[in-house]
C-alpha atoms as a PDB file:
ATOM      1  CA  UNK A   1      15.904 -14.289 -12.911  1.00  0.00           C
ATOM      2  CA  UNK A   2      15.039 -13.321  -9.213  1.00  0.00           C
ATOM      3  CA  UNK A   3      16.111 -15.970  -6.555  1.00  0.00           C
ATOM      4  CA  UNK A   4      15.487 -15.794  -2.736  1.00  0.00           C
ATOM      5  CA  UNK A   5      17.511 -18.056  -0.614  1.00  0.00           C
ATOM      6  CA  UNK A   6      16.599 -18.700   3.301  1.00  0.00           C
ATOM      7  CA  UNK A   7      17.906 -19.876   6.017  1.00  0.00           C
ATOM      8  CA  UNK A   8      18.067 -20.338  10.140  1.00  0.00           C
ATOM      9  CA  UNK A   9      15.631 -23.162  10.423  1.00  0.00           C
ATOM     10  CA  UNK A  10      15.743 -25.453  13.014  1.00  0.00           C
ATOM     11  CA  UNK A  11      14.410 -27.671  16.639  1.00  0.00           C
ATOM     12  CA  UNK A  12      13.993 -25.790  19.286  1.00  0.00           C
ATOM     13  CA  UNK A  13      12.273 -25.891  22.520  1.00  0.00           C
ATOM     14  CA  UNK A  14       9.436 -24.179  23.553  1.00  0.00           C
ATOM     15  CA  UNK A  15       9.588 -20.487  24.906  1.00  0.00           C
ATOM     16  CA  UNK A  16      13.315 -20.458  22.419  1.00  0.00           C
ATOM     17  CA  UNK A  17      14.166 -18.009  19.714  1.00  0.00           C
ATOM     18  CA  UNK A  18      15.255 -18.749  16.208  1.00  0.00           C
ATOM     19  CA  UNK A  19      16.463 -16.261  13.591  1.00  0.00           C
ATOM     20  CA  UNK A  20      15.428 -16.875   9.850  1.00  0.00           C
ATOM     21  CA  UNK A  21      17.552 -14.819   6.976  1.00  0.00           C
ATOM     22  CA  UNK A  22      16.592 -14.490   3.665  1.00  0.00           C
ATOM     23  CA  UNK A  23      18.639 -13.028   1.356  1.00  0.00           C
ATOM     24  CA  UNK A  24      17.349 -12.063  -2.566  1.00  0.00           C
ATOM     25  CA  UNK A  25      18.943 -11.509  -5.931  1.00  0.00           C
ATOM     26  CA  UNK A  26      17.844 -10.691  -9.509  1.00  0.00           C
ATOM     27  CA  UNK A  27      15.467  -8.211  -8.751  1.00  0.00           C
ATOM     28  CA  UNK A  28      15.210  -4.841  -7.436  1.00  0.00           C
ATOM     29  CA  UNK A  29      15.322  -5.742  -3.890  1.00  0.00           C
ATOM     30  CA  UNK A  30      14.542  -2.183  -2.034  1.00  0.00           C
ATOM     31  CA  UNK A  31      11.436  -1.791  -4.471  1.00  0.00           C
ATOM     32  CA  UNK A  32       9.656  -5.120  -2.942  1.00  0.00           C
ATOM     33  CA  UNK A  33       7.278  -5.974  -0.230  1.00  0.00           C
ATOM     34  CA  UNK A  34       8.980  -8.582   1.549  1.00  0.00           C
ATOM     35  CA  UNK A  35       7.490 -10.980   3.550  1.00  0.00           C
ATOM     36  CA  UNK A  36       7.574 -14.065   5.722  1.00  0.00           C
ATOM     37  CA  UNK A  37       4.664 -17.121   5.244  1.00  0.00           C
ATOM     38  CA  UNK A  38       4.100 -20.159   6.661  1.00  0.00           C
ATOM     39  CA  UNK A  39       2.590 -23.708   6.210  1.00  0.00           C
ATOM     40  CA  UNK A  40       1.445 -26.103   8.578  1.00  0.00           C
ATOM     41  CA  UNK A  41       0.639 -29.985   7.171  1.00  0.00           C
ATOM     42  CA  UNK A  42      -3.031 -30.079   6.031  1.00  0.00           C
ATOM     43  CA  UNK A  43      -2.785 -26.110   6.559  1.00  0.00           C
ATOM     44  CA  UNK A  44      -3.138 -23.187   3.796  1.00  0.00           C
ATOM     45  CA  UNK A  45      -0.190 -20.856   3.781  1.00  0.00           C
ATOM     46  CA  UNK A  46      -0.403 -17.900   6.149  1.00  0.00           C
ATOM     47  CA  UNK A  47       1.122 -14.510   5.966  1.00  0.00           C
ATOM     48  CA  UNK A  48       2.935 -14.032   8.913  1.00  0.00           C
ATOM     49  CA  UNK A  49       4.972 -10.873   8.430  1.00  0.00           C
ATOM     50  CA  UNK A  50       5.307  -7.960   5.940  1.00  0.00           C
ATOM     51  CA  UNK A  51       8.148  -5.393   5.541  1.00  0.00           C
ATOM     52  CA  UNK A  52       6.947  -2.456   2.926  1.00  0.00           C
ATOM     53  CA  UNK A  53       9.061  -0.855   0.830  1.00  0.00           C
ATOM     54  CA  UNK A  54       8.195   2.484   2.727  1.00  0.00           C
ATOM     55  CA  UNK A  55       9.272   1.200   6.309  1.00  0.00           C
ATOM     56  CA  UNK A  56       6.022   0.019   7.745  1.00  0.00           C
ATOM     57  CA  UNK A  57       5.727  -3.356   9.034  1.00  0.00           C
ATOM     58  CA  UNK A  58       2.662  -5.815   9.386  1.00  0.00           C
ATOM     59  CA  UNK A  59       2.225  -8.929  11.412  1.00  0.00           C
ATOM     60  CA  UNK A  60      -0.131 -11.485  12.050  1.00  0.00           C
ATOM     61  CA  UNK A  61      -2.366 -11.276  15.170  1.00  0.00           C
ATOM     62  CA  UNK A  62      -0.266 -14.705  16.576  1.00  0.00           C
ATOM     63  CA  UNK A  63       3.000 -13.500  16.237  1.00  0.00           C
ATOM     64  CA  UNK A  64       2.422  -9.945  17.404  1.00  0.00           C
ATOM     65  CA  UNK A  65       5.017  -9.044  20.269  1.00  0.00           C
ATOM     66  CA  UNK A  66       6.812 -12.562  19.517  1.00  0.00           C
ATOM     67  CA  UNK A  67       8.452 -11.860  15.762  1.00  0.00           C
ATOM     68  CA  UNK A  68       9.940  -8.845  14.042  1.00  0.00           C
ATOM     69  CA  UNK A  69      10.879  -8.610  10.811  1.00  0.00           C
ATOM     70  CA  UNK A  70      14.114  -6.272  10.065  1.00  0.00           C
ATOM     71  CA  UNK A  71      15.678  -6.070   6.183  1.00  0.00           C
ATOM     72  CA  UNK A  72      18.666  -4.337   5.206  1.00  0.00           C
ATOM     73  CA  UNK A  73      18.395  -3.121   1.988  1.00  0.00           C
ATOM     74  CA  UNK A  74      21.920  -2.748   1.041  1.00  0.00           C
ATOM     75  CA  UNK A  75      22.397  -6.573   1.552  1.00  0.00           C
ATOM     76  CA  UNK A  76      19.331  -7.722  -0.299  1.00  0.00           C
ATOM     77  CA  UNK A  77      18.613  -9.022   3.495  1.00  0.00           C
ATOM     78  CA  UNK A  78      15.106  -9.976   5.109  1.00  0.00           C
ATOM     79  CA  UNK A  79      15.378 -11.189   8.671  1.00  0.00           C
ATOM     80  CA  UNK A  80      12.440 -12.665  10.555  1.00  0.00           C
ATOM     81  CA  UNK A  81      13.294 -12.311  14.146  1.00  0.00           C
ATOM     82  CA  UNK A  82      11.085 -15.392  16.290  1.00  0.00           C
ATOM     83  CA  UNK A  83      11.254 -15.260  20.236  1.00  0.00           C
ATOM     84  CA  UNK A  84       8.843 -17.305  22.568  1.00  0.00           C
ATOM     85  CA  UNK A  85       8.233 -19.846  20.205  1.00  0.00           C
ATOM     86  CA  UNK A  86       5.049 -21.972  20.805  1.00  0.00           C
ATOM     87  CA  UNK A  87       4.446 -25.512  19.485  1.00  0.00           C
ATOM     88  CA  UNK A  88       2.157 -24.357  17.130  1.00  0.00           C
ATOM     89  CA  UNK A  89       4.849 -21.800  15.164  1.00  0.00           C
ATOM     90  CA  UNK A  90       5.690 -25.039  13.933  1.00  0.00           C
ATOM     91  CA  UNK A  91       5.942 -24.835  10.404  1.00  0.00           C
ATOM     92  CA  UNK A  92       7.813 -24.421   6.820  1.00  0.00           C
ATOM     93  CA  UNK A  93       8.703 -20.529   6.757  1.00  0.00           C
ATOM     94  CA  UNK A  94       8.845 -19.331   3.386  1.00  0.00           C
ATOM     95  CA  UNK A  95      10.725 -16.328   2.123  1.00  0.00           C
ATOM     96  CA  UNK A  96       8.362 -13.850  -0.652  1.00  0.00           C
ATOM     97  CA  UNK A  97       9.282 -10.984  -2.135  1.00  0.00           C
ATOM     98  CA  UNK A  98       6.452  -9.471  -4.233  1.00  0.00           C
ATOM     99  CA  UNK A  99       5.649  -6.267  -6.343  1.00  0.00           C
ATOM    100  CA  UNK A 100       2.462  -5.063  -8.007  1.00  0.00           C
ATOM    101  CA  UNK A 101       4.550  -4.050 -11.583  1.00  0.00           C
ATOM    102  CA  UNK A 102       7.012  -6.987 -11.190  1.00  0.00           C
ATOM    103  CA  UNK A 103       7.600 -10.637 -10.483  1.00  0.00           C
ATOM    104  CA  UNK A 104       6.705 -11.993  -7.786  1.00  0.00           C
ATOM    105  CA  UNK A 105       9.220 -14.771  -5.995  1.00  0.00           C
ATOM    106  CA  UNK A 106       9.246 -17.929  -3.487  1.00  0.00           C
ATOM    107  CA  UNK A 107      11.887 -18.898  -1.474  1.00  0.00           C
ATOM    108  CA  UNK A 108      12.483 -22.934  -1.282  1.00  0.00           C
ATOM    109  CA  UNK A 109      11.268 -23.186   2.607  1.00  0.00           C
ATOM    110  CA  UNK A 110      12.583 -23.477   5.666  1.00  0.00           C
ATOM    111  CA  UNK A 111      11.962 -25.987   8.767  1.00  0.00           C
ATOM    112  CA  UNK A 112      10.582 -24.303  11.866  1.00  0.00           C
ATOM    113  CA  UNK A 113       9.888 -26.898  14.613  1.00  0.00           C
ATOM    114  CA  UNK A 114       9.020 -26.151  17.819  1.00  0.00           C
ATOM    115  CA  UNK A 115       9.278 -29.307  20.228  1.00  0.00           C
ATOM    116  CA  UNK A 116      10.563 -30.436  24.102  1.00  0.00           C
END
């Protein structure tokens, strides 16, 4: 059973940085479009970064320039790198790894807020 496991929450002040890790098991980690997603209260879940299997990357027009997301392969390790933080960022990060021929998994959620 495949199990993804984040962490790096936190507070932190506007214009800050924050690093989130996620790190996977029980699944063929290397093989998997990992991602990063968010929810605000009252909000849908957003897509807010995606690392392909092949090496591209994808962000969402907000965090463009701000986040990068990194994974090392070897350590079943997703990183989602979050400079100049705005009040709005504010949100539970989630941690998804999915696959079109396999299962597809959530990570429990991580606190993001951004506050003075």
């Amino acid at each position: 059973q495949g199990q993804l496991v984040e962490s790096g929450g936190g507070l932190v002040q506007p214009g800050g940085s924050l690093r989130l890790s996620c790190v996977g098991s029980g699944f063929p980690f290397s093989y998997y479009f990992m991602s990063w997603y968010r929810q605000s209260p009252g909000m849908e879940r957003e897509l807010v970064a995606r690392h392909n299997p092949s090496g591209t990357t994808n962000y969402a027009d907000d965090v463009k320039g701000r986040f990068t997301i990194t994974r090392d392969n070897a350590n079943n390790l997703v990183l989602l790198q979050m400079d100049s933080l705005k009040p709005e960022d504010t949100a539970i990060y989630y941690c998804n790894a999915n696959h079109l021929y396999y299962d597809e998994y959530w990570g429990q959620g991580t606190q993001v807020t951004v506050s003075s």
